[in-house]
C-alpha atoms as a PDB file:
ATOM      1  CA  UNK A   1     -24.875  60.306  60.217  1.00  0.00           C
ATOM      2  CA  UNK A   2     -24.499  59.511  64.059  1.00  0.00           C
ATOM      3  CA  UNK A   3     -28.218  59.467  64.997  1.00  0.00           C
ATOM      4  CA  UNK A   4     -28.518  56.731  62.015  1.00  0.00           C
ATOM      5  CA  UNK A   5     -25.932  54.487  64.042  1.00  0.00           C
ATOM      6  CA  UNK A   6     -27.424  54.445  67.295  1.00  0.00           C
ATOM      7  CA  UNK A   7     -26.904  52.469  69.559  1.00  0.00           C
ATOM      8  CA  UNK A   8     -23.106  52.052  68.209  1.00  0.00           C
ATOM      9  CA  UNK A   9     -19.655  51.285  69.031  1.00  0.00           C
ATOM     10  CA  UNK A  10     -18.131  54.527  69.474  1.00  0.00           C
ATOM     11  CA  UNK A  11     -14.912  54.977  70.182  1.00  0.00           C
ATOM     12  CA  UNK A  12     -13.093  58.682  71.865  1.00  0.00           C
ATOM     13  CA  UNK A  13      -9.667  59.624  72.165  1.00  0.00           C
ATOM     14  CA  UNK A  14      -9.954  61.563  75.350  1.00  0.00           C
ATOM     15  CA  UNK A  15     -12.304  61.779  78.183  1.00  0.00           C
ATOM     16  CA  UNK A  16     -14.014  65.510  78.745  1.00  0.00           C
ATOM     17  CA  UNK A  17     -16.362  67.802  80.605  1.00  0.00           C
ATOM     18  CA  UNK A  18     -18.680  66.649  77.234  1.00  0.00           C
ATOM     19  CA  UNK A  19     -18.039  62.886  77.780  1.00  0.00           C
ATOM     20  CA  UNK A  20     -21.333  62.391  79.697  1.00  0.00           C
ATOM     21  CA  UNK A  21     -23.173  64.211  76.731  1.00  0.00           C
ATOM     22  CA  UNK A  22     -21.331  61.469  74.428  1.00  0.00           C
ATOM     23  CA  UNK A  23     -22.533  58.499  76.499  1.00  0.00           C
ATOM     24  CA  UNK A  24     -26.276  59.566  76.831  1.00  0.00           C
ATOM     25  CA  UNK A  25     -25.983  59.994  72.723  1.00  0.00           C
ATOM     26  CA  UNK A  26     -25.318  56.125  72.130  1.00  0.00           C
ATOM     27  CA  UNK A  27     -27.597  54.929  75.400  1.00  0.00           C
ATOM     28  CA  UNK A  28     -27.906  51.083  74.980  1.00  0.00           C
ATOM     29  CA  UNK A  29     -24.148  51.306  72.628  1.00  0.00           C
ATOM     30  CA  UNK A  30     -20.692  50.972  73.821  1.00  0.00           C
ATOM     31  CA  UNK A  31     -18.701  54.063  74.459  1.00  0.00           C
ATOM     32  CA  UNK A  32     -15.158  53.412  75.305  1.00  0.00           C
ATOM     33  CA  UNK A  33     -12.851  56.903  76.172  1.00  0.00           C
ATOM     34  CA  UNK A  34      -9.074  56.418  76.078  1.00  0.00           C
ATOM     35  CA  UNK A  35      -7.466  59.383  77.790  1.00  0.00           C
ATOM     36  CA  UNK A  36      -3.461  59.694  78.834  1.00  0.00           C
ATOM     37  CA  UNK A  37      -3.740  61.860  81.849  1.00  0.00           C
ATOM     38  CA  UNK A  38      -4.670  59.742  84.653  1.00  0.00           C
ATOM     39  CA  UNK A  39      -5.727  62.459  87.167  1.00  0.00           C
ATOM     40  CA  UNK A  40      -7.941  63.750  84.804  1.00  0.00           C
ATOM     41  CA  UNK A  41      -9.261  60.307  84.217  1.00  0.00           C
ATOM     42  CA  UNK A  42      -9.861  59.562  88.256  1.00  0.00           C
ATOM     43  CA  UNK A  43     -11.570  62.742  88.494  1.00  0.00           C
ATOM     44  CA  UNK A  44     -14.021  62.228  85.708  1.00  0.00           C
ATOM     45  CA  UNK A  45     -14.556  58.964  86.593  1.00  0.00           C
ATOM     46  CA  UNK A  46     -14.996  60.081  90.090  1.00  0.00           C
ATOM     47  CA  UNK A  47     -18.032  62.351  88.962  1.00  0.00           C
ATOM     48  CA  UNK A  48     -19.214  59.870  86.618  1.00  0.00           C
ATOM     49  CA  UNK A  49     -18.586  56.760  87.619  1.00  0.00           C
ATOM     50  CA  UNK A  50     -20.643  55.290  84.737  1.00  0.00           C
ATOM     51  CA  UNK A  51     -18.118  56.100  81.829  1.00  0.00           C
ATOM     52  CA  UNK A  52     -16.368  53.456  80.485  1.00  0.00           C
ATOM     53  CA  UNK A  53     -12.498  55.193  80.136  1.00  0.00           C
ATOM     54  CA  UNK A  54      -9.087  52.943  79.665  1.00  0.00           C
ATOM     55  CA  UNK A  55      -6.094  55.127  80.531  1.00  0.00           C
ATOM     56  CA  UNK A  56      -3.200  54.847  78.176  1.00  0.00           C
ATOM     57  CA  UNK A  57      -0.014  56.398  78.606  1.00  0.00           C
ATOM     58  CA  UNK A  58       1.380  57.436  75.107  1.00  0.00           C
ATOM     59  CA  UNK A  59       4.952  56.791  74.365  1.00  0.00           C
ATOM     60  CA  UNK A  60       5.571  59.754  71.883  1.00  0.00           C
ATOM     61  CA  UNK A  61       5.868  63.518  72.479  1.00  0.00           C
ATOM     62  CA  UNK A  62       4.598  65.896  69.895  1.00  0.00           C
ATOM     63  CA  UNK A  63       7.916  67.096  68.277  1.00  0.00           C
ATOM     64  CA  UNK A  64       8.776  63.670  66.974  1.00  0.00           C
ATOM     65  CA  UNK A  65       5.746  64.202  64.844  1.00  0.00           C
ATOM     66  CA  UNK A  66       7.981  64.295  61.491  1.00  0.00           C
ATOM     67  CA  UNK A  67      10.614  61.547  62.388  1.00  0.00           C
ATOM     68  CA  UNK A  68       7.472  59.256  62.739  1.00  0.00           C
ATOM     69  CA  UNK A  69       5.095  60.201  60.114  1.00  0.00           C
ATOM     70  CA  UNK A  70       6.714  57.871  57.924  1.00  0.00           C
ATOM     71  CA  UNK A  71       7.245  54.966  60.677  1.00  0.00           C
ATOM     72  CA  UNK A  72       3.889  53.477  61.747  1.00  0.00           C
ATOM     73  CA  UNK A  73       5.617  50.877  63.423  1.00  0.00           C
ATOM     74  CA  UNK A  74       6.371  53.343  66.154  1.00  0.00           C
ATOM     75  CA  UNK A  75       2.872  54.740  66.121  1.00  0.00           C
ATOM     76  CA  UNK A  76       0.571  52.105  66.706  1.00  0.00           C
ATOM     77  CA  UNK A  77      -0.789  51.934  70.266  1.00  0.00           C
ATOM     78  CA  UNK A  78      -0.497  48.769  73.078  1.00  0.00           C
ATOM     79  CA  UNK A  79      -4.104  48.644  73.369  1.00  0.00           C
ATOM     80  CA  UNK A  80      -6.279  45.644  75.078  1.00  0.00           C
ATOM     81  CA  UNK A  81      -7.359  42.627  72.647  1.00  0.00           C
ATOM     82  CA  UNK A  82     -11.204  43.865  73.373  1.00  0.00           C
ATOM     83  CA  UNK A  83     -10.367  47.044  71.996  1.00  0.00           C
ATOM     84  CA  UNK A  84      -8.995  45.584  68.710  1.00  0.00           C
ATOM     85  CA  UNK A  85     -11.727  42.932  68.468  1.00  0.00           C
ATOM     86  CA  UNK A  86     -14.660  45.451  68.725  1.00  0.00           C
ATOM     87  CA  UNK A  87     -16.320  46.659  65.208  1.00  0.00           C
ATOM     88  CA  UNK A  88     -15.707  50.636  65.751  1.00  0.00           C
ATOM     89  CA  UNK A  89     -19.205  52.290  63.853  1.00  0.00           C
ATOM     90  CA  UNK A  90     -17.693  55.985  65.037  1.00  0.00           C
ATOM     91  CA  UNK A  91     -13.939  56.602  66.263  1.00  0.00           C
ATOM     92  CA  UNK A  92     -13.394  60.216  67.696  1.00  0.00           C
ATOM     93  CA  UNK A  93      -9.837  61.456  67.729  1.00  0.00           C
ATOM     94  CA  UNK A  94      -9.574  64.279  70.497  1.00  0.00           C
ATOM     95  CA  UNK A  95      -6.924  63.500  72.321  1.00  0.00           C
ATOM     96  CA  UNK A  96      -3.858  63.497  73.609  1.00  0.00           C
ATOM     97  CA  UNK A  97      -4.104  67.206  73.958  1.00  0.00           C
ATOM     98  CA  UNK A  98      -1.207  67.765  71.306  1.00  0.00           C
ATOM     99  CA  UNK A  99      -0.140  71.533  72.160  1.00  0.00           C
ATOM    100  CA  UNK A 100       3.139  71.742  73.900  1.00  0.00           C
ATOM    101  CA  UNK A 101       6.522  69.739  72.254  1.00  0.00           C
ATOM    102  CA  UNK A 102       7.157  68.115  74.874  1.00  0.00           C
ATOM    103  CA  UNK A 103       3.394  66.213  75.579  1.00  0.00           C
ATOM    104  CA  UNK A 104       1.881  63.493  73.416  1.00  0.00           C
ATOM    105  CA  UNK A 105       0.485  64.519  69.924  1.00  0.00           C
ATOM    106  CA  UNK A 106      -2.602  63.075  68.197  1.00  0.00           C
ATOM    107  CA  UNK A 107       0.176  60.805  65.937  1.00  0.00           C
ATOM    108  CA  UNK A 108      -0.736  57.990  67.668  1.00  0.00           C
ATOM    109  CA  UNK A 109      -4.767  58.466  68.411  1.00  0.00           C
ATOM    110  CA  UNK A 110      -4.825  58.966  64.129  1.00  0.00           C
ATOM    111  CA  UNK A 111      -2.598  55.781  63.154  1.00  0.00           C
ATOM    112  CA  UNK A 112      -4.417  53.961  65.745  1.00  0.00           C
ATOM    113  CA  UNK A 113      -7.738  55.043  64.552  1.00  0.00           C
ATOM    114  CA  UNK A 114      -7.492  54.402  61.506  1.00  0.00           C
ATOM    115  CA  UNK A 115      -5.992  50.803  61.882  1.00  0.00           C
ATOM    116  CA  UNK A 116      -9.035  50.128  64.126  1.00  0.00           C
ATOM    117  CA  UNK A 117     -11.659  51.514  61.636  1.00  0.00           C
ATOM    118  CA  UNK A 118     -13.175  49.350  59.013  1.00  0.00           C
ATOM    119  CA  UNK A 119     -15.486  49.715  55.778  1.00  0.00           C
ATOM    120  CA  UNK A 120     -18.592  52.193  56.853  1.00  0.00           C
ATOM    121  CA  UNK A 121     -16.685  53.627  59.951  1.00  0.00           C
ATOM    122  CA  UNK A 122     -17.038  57.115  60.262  1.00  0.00           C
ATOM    123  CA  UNK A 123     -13.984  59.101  61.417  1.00  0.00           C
ATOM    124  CA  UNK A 124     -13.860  62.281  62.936  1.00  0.00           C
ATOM    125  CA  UNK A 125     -10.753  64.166  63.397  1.00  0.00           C
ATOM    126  CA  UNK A 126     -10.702  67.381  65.988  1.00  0.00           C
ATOM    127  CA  UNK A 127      -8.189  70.445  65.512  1.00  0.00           C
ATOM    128  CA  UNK A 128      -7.772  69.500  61.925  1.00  0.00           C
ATOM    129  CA  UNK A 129      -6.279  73.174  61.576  1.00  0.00           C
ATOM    130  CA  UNK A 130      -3.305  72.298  63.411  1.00  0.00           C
ATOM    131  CA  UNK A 131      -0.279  71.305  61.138  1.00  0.00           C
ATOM    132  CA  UNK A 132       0.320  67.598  63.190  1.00  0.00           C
ATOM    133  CA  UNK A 133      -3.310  66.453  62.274  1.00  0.00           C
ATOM    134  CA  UNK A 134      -3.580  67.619  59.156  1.00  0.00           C
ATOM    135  CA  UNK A 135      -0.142  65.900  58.104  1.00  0.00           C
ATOM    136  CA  UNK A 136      -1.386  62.642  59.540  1.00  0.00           C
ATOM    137  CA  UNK A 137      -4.641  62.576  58.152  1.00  0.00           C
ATOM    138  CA  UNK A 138      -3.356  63.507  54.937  1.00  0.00           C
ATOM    139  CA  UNK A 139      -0.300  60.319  55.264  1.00  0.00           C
ATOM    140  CA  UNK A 140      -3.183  58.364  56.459  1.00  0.00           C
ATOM    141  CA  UNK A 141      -6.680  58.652  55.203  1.00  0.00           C
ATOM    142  CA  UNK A 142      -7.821  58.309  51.970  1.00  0.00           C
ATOM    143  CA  UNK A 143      -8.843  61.297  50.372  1.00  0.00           C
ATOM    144  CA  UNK A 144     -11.919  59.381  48.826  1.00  0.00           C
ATOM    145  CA  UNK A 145     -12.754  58.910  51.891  1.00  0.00           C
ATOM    146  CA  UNK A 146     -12.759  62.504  53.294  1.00  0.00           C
ATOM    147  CA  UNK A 147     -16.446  63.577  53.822  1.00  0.00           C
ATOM    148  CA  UNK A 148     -16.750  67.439  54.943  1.00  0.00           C
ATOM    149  CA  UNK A 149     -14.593  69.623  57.748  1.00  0.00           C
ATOM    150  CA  UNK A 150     -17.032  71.858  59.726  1.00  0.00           C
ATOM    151  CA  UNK A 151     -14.731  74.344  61.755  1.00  0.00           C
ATOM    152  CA  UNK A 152     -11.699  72.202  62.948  1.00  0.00           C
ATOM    153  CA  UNK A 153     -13.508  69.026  62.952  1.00  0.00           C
ATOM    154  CA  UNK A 154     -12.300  66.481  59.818  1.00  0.00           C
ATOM    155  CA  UNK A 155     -14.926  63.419  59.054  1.00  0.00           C
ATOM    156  CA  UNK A 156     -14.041  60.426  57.404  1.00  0.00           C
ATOM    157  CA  UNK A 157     -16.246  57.543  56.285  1.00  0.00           C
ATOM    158  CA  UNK A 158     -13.768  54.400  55.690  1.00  0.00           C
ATOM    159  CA  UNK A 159     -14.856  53.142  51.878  1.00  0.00           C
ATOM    160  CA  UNK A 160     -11.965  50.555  51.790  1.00  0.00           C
END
């Protein structure tokens, strides 16, 4: 499904080792990363100067993940205008990193991705086995709209 929207505006929660491979995959799209840890960010940036990564600092740790399941209005993220005016074809959720109480979960990254995506978007969800991001895509995705997990990896294509 990918390789049919190329070049595309893809969106990535979080900024990797694999980021460069994501880049050269939508050559002549627009690739924005959004990663919270900011020396991580200067030191891929650093070694890849050509990446296109925001830095947002999440204001949510992990173990609030059931006080705000059921208040969006404390989930949605302070994100640049460009950001919300762009017509996301792909949104990867992948970050924050989600595995300690006291760090950012994916609550955010999965409300916000989903109130950025729009009919035909394709979603894709990572560590889907873990209970936070299974919760949230459940509270927050359509089922209809659930296409296929492949190991810990959910995909969504956005039908409404």
């Amino acid at each position: 499904r990918f390789e049919k929207k190329r070049p595309c505006n893809f969106l990535i929660f979080g900024v990797g080792n694999d980021s460069v491979v994501w880049e050269i995959t939508n050559l002549r799209g627009y690739t924005l990363f959004i990663e919270d840890d900011e020396e991580w960010s200067k030191k891929i940036q650093h070694e890849y100067p050509a990446l296109n990564v925001l830095f947002h600092n999440y204001n949510t740790e992990q173990r609030e993940w059931k006080k705000l399941i059921n208040r969006p209005d404390g989930l949605l993220m302070k994100l640049p205008d460009n950001v919300w005016e762009r017509q996301w074809d792909v949104i990867l959720v992948d970050a924050p990193a989600g595995y300690e109480p006291e760090l950012p979960g994916r609550m955010q990254s999965i409300y916000t991705a989903r109130q950025l995506a729009s009919i035909g978007t394709d979603v894709f969800v990572h560590d889907i086995d873990r209970e936070i991001e299974l919760s949230y895509c459940n509270r927050f995705f359509s089922f209809k709209d659930h296409v296929i997990d492949v190991q810990r990896l959910r995909h969504y294509r956005i039908s409404t």
